[in-house]
Every structure is written in C-alpha cells, then in structure tokens.
PDB file of N, CA and C in Angstrom:
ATOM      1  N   UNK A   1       6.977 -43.523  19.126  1.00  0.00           N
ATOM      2  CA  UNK A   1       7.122 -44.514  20.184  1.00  0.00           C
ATOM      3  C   UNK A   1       6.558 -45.850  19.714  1.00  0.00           C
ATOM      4  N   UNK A   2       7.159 -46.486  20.036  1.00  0.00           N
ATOM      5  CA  UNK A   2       6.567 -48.374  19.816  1.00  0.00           C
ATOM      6  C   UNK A   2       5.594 -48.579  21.114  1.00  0.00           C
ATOM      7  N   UNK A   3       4.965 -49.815  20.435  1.00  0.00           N
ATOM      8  CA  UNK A   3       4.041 -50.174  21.540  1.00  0.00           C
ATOM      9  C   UNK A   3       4.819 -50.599  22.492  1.00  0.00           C
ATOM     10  N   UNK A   4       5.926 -51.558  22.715  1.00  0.00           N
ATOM     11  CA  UNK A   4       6.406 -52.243  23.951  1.00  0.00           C
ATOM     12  C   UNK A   4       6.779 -50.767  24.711  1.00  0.00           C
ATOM     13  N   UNK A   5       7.106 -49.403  24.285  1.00  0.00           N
ATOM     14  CA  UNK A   5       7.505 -48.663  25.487  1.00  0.00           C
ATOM     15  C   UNK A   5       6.122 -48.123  26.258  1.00  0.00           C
ATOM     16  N   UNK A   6       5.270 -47.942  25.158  1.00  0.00           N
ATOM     17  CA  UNK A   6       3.672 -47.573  25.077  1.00  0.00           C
ATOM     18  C   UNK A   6       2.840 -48.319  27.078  1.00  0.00           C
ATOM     19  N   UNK A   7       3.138 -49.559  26.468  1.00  0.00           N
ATOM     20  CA  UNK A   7       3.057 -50.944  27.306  1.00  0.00           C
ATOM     21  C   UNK A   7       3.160 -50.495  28.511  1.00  0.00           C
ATOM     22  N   UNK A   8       4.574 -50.561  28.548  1.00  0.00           N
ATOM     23  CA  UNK A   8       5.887 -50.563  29.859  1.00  0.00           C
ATOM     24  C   UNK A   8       5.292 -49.003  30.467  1.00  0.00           C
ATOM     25  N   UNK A   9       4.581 -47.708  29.878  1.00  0.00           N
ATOM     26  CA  UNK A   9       4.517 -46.676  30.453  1.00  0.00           C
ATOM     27  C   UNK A   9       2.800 -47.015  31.084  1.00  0.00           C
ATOM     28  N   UNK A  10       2.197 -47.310  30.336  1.00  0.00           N
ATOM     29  CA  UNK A  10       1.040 -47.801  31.283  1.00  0.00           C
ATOM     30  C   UNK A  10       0.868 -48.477  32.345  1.00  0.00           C
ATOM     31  N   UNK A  11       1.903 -49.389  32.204  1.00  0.00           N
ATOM     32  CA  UNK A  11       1.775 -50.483  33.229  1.00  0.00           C
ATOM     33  C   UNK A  11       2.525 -49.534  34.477  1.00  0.00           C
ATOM     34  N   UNK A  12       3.427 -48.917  34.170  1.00  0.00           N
ATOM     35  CA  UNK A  12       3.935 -48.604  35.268  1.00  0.00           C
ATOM     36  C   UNK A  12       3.113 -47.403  35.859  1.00  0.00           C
ATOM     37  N   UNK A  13       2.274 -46.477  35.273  1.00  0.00           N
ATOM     38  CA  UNK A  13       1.559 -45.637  35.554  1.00  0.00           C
ATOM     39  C   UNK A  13       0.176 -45.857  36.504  1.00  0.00           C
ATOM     40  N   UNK A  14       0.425 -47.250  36.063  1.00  0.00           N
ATOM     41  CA  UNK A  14      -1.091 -47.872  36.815  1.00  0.00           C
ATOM     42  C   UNK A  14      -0.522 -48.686  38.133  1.00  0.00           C
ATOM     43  N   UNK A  15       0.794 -49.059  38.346  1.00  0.00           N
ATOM     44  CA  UNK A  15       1.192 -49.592  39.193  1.00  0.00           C
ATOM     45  C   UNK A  15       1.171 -48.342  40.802  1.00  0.00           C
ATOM     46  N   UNK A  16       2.333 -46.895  40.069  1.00  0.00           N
ATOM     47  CA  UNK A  16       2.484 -46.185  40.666  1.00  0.00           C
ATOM     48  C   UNK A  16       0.618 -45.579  41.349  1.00  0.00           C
ATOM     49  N   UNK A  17      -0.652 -45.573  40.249  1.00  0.00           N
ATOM     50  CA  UNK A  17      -1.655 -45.203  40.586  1.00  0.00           C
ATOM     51  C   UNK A  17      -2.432 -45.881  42.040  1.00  0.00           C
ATOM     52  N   UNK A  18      -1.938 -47.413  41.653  1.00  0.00           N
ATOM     53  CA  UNK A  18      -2.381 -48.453  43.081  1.00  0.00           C
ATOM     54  C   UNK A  18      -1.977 -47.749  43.989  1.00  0.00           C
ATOM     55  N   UNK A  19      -0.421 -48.205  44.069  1.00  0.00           N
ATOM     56  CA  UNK A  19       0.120 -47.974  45.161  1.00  0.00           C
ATOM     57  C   UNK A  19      -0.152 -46.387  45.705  1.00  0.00           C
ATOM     58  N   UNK A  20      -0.313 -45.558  45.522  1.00  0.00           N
ATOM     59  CA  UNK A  20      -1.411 -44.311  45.959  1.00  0.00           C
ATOM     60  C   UNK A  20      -2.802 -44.593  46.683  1.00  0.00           C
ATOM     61  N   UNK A  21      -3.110 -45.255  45.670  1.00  0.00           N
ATOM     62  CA  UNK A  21      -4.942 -45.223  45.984  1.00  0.00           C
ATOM     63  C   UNK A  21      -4.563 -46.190  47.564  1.00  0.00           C
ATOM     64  N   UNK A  22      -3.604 -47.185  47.310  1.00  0.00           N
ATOM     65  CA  UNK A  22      -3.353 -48.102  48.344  1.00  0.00           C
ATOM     66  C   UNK A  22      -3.100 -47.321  49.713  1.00  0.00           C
ATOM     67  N   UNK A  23      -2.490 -46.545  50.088  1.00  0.00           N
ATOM     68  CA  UNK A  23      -1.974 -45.851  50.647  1.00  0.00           C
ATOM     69  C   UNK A  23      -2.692 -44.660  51.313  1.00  0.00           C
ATOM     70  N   UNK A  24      -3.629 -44.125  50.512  1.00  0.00           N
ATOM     71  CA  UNK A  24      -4.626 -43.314  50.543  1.00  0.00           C
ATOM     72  C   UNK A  24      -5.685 -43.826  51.492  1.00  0.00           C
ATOM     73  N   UNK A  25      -6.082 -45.031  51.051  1.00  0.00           N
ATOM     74  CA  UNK A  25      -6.928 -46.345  51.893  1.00  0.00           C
ATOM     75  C   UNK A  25      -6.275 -46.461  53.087  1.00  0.00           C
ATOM     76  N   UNK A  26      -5.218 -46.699  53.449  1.00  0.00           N
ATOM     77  CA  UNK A  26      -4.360 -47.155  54.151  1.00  0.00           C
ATOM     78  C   UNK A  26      -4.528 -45.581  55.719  1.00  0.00           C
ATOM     79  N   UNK A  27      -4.580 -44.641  54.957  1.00  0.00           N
ATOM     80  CA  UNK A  27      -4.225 -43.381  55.945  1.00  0.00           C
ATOM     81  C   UNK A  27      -6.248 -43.383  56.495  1.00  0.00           C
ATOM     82  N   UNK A  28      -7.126 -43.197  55.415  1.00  0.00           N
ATOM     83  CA  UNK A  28      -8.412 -43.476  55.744  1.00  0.00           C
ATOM     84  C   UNK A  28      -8.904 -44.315  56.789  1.00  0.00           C
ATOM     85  N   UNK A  29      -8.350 -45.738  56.671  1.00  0.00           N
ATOM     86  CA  UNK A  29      -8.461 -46.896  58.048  1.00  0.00           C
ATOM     87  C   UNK A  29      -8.014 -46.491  59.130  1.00  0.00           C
ATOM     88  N   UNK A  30      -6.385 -46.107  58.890  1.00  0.00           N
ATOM     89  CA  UNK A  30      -5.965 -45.989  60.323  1.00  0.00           C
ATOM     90  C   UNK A  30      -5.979 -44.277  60.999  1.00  0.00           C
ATOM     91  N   UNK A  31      -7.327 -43.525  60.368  1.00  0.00           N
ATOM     92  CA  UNK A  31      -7.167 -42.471  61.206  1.00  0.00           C
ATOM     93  C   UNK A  31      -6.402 -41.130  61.038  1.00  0.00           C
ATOM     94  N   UNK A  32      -5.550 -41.392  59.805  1.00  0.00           N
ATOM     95  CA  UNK A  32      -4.660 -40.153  59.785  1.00  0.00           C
ATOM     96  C   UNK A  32      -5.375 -38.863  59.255  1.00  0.00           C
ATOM     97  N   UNK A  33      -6.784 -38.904  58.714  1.00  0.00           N
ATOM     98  CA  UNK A  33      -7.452 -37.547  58.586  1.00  0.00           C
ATOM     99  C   UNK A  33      -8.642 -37.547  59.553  1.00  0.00           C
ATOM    100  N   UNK A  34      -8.245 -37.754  60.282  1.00  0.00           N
ATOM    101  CA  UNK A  34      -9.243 -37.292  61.371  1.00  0.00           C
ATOM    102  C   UNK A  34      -9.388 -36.164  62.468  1.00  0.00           C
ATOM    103  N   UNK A  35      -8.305 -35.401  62.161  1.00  0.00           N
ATOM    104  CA  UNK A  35      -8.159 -34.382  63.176  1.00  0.00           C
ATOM    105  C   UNK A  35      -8.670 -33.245  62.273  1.00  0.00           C
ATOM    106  N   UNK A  36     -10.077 -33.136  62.624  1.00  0.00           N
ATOM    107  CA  UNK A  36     -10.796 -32.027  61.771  1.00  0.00           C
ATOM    108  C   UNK A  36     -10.268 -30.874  62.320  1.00  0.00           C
ATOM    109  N   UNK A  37     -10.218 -30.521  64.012  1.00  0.00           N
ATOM    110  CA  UNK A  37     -10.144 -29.437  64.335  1.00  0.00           C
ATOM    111  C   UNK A  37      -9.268 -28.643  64.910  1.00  0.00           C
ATOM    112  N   UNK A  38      -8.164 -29.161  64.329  1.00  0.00           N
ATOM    113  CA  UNK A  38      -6.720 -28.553  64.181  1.00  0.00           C
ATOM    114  C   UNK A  38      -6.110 -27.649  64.224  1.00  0.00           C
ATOM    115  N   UNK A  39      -6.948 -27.127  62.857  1.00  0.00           N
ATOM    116  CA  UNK A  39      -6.626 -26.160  61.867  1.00  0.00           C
ATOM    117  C   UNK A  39      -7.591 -25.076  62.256  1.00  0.00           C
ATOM    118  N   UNK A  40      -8.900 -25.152  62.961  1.00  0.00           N
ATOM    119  CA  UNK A  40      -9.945 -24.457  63.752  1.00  0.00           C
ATOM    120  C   UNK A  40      -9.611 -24.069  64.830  1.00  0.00           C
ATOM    121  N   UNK A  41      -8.756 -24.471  65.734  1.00  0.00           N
ATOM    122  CA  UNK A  41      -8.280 -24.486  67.103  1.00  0.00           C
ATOM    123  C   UNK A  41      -7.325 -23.575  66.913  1.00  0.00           C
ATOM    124  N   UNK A  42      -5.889 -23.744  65.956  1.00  0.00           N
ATOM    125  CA  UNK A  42      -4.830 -22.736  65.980  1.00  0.00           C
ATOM    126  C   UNK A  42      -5.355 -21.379  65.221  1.00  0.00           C
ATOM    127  N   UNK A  43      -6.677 -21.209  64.347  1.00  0.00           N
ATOM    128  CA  UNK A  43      -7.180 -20.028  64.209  1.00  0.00           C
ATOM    129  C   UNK A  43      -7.836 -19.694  65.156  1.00  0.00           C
ATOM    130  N   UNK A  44      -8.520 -20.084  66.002  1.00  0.00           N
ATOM    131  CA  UNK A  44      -9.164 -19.246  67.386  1.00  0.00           C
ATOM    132  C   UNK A  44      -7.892 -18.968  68.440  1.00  0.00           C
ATOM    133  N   UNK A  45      -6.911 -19.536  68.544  1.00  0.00           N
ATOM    134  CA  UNK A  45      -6.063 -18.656  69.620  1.00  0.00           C
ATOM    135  C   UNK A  45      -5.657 -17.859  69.052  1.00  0.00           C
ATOM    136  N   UNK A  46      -5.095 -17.551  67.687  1.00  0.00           N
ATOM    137  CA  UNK A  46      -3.940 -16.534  67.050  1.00  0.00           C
ATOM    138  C   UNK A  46      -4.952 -15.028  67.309  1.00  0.00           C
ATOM    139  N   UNK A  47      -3.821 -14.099  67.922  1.00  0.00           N
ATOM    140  CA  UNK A  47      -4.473 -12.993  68.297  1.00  0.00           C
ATOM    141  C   UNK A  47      -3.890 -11.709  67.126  1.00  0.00           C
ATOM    142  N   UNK A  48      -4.613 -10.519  67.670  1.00  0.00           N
ATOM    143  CA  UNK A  48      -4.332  -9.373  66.539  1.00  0.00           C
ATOM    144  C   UNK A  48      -2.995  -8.963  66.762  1.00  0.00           C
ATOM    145  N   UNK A  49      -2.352  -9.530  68.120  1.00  0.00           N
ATOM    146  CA  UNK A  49      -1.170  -8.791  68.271  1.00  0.00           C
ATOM    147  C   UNK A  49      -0.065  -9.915  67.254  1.00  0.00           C
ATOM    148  N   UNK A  50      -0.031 -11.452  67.803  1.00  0.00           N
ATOM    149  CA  UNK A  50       0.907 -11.737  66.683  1.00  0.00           C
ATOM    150  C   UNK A  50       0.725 -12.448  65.267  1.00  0.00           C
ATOM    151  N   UNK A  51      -0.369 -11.230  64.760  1.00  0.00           N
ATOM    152  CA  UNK A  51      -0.386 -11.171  63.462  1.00  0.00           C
ATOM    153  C   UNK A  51      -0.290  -9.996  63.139  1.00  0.00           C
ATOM    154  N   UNK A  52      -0.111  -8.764  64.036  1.00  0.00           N
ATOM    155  CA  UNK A  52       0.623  -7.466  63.645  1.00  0.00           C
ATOM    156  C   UNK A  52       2.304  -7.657  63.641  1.00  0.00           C
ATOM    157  N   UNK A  53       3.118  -8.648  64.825  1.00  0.00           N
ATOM    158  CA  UNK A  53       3.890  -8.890  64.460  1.00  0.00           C
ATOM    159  C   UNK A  53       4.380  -9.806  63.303  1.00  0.00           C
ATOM    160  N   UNK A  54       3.825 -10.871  63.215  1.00  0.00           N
ATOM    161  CA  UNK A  54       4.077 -11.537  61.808  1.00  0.00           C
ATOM    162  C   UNK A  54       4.219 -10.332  60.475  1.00  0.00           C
ATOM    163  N   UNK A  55       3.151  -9.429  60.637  1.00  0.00           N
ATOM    164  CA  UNK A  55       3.352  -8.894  59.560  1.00  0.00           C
ATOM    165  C   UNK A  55       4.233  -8.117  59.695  1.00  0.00           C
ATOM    166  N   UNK A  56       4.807  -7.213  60.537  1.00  0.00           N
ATOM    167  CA  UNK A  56       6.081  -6.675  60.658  1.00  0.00           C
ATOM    168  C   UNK A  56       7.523  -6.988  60.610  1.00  0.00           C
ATOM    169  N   UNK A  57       7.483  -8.075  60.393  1.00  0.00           N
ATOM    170  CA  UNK A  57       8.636  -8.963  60.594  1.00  0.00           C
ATOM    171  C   UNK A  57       8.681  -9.675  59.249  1.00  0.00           C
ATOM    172  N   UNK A  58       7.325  -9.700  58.342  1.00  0.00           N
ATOM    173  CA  UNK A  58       7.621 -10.131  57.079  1.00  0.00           C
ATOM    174  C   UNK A  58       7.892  -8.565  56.329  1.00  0.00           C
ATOM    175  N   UNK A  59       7.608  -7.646  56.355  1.00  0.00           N
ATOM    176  CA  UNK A  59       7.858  -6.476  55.869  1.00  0.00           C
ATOM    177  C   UNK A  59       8.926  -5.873  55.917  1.00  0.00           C
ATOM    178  N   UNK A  60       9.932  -6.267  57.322  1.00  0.00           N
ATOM    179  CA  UNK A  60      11.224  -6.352  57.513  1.00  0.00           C
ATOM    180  C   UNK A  60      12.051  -7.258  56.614  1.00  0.00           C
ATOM    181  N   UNK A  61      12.242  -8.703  56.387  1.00  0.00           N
ATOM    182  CA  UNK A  61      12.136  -9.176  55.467  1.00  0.00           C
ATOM    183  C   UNK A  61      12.354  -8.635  53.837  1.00  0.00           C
ATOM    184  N   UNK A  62      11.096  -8.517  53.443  1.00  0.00           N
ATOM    185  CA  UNK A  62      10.758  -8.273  52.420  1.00  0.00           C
ATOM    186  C   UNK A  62      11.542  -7.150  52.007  1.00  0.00           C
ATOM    187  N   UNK A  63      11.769  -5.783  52.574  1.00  0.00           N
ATOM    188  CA  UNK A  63      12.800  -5.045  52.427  1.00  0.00           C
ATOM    189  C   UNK A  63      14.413  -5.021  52.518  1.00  0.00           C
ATOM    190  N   UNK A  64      14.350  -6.001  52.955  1.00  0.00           N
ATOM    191  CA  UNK A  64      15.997  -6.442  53.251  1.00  0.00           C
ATOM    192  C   UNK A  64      16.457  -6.853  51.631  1.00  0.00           C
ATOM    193  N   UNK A  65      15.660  -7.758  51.251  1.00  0.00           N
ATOM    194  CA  UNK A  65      15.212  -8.217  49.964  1.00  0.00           C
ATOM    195  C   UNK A  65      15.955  -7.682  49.048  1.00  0.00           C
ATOM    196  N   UNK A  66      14.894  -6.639  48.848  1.00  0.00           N
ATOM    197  CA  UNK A  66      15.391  -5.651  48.152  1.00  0.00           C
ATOM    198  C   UNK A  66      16.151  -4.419  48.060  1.00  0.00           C
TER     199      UNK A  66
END
C-alpha cells in the first residue's frame, strides 16, 4: 500500500470514530440511557408459567427443525 491510501484510510477511520463518539455524547445529554429499570421490571413480572411455555414452544420449534 502507498501512503496516500495509508492517509485516506486513517482519515476516514477517525472521521467515522467522531462521528460515533459524537453521537454517543449526543444519546448521554439527551437521556437515551436512562431507563435503568426496564430490563428489572420485565424480569419481575415474567412468571414460571410463561417461561414453561416459552420453553415448550421453543422445543416445538426446534424439532420441527429437524
């Protein structure tokens, strides 16, 4: 490889890196990870019954499969 493609792949690697970090910043300010307890909330309702069905229904599935 020559340097001018060398160049052209850094530069653009560092461009694409901003615009991330930018964006990243961007979700941080306005709030978009803030819903800690989400993911805590839909594990305390899920009960034993439909996760006996989930699993029956992936096992159904899974045999069809094959």
């Amino acid at each position: 490889m020559n340097t001018t493609m060398v160049a052209v792949m850094l530069a653009t690697s560092i461009v694409i890196g901003l615009i991330g970090l930018i964006a990243f910043l961007w979700g941080l300010k306005s709030g978009q990870f803030d819903d800690e307890k989400k993911m805590m909330q839909g594990v305390l309702f899920d009960s034993e019954e439909d996760l006996r069905h989930a699993a029956r229904d992936n096992s159904k599935k899974n045999s069809k499969d094959n």
